[in-house]
Protein backbone atom coordinates (compact mmCIF):
# COMPACT_ATOMS: atom_id res chain seq x y z
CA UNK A 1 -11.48 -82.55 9.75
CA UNK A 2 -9.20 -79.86 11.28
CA UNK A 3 -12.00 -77.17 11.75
CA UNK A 4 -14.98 -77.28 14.26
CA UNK A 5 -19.15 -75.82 13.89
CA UNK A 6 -20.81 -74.63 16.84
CA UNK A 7 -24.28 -73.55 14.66
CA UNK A 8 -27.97 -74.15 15.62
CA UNK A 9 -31.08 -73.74 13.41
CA UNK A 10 -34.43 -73.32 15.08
CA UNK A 11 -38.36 -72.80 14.01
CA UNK A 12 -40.39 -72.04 16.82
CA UNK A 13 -42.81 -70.20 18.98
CA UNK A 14 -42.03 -68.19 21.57
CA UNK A 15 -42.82 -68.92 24.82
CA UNK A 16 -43.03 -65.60 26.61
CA UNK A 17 -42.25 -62.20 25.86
CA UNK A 18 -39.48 -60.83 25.14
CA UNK A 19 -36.88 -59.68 28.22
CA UNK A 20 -34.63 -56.78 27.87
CA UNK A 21 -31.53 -56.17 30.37
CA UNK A 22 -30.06 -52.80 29.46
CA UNK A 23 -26.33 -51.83 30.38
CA UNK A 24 -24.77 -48.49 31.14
CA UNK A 25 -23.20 -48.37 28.13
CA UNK A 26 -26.10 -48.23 25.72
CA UNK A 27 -25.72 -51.81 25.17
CA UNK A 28 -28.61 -54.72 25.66
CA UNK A 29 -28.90 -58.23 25.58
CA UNK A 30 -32.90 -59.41 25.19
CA UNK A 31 -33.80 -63.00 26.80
CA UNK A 32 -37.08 -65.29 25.59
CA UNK A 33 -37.66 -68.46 25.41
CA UNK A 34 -38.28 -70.70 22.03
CA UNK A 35 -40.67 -73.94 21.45
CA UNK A 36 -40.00 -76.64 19.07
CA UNK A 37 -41.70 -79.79 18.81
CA UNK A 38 -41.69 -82.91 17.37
CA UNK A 39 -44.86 -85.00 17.12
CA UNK A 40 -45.06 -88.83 16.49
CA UNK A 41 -47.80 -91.85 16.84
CA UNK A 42 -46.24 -94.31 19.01
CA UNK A 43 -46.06 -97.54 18.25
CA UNK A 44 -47.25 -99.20 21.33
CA UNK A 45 -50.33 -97.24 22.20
CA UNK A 46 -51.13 -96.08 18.81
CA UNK A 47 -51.40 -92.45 20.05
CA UNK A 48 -49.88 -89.79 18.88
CA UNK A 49 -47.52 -88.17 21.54
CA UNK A 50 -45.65 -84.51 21.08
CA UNK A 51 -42.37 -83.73 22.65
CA UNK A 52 -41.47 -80.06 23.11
CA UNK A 53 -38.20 -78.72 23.82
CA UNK A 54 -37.38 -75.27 25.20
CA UNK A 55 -34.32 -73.18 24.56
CA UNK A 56 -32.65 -69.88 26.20
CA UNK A 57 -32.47 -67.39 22.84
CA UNK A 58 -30.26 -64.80 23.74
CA UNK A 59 -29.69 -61.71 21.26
CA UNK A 60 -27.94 -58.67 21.66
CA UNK A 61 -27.94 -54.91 21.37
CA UNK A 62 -30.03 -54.11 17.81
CA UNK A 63 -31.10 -56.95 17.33
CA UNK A 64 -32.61 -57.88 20.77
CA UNK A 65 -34.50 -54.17 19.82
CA UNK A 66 -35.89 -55.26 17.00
CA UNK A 67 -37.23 -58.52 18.58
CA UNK A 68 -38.65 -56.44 21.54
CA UNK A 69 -40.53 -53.98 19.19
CA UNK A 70 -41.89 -57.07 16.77
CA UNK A 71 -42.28 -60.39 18.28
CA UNK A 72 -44.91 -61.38 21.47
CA UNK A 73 -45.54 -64.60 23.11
CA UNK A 74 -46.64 -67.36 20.54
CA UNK A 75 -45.16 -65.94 17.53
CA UNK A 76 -43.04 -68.27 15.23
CA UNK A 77 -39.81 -67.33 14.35
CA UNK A 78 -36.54 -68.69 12.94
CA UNK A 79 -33.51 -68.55 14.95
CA UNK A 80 -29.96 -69.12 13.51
CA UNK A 81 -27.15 -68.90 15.78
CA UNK A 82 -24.71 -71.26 18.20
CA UNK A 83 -24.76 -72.97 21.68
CA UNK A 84 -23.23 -71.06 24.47
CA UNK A 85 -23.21 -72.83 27.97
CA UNK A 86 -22.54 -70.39 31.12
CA UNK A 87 -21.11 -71.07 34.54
CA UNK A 88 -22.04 -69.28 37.52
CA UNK A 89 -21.72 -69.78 41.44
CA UNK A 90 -25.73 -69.51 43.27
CA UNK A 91 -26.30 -67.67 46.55
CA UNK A 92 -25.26 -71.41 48.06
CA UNK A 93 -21.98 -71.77 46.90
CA UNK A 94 -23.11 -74.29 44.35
CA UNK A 95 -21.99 -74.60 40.83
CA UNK A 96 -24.66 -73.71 38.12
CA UNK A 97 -24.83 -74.10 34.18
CA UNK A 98 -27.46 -72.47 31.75
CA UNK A 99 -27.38 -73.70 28.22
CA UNK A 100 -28.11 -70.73 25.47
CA UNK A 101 -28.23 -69.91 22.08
CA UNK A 102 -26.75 -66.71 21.11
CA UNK A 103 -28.68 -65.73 18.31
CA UNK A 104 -26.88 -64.09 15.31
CA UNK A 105 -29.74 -63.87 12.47
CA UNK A 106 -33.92 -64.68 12.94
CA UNK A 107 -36.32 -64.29 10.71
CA UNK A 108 -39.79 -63.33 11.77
CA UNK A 109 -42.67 -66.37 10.41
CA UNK A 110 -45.57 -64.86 12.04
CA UNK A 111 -47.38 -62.70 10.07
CA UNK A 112 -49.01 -59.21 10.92
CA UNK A 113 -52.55 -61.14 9.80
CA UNK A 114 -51.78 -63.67 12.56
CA UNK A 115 -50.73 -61.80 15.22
CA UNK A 116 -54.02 -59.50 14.67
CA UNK A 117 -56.27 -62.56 14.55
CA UNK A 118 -54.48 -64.17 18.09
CA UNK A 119 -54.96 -61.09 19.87
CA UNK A 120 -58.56 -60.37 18.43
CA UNK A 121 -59.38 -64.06 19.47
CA UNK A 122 -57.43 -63.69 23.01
CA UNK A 123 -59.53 -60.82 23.42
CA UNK A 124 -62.98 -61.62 22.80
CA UNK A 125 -64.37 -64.77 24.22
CA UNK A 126 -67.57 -65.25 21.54
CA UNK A 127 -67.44 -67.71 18.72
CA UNK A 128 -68.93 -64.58 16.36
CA UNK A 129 -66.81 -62.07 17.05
CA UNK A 130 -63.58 -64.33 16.86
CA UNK A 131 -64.71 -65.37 13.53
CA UNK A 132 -65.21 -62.63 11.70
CA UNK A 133 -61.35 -61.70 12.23
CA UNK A 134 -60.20 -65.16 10.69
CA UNK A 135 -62.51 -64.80 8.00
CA UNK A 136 -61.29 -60.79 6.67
CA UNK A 137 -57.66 -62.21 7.51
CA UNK A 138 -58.57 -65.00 5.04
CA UNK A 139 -59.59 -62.99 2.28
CA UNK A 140 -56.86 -60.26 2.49
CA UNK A 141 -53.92 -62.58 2.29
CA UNK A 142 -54.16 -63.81 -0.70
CA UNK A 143 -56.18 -62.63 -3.70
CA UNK A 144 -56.67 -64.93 -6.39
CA UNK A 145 -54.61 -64.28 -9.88
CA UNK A 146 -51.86 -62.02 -7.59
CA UNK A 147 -49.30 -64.84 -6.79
CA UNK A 148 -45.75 -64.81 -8.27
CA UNK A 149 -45.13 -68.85 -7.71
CA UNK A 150 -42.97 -69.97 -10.99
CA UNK A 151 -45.68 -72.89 -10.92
């Protein structure tokens, strides 16, 4: 194969909010950190054990905007883009490397309903009140005979 593919698909959460670094010349880059895990029953304990991995998402000028404005910590998003690892000398003299990906596209999973309902929940700390939330979030995202599924 003469060519090479630097590309990286993610689904996630994030784990913080968004961080925006603005530049004198109107540009931005925006900084957060993504979640993935895998979950698995191991076979020597019979438990089941979940592994999470955390990437650097780093998006630029527009884009890193539009992630400011919409997404907040624990929101699940998709992330395409590729792996970008910087080099950079510490107040010691000593070599360091960061390992990002440089987001290109993302697609927002989270839904307005959910975000409303994690907040509302976060908020209150009663079992009534952070049930009545779920249950009008329930009935207002899907109404029966209003679905366009082909099956």
């Amino acid at each position: 194969m003469a060519g090479t593919l630097n590309k990286v698909m993610l689904i996630g959460n994030l784990g913080d909010e968004v961080k925006m670094h603005y530049f004198d010349d109107k540009n931005c880059v925006g900084r957060f950190p993504l979640a993935t895990s895998e979950t698995y029953t191991s076979k020597q304990t019979n438990e089941r054990v979940t592994n999470t991995e955390w990437h650097n998402i780093v998006v630029r000028n527009k884009a890193a905007e539009i992630c400011e404005k919409y997404l907040s910590k624990g929101d699940k998003v998709y992330i395409e883009g590729r792996i970008k690892t910087r080099k950079w000398t510490d107040d010691k003299g000593m070599d360091r490397y960061s390992t990002e990906i440089q987001c290109n596209e993302f697609t927002f999973l989270s839904t307005k309903n959910e975000q409303q309902q994690s907040q509302s929940v976060q908020q209150t700390n009663t079992p009534s009140a952070a049930a009545e939330p779920q249950q009008t979030a329930q009935n207002t995202v899907a109404p029966d005979g209003d679905d366009d599924l082909p099956f």
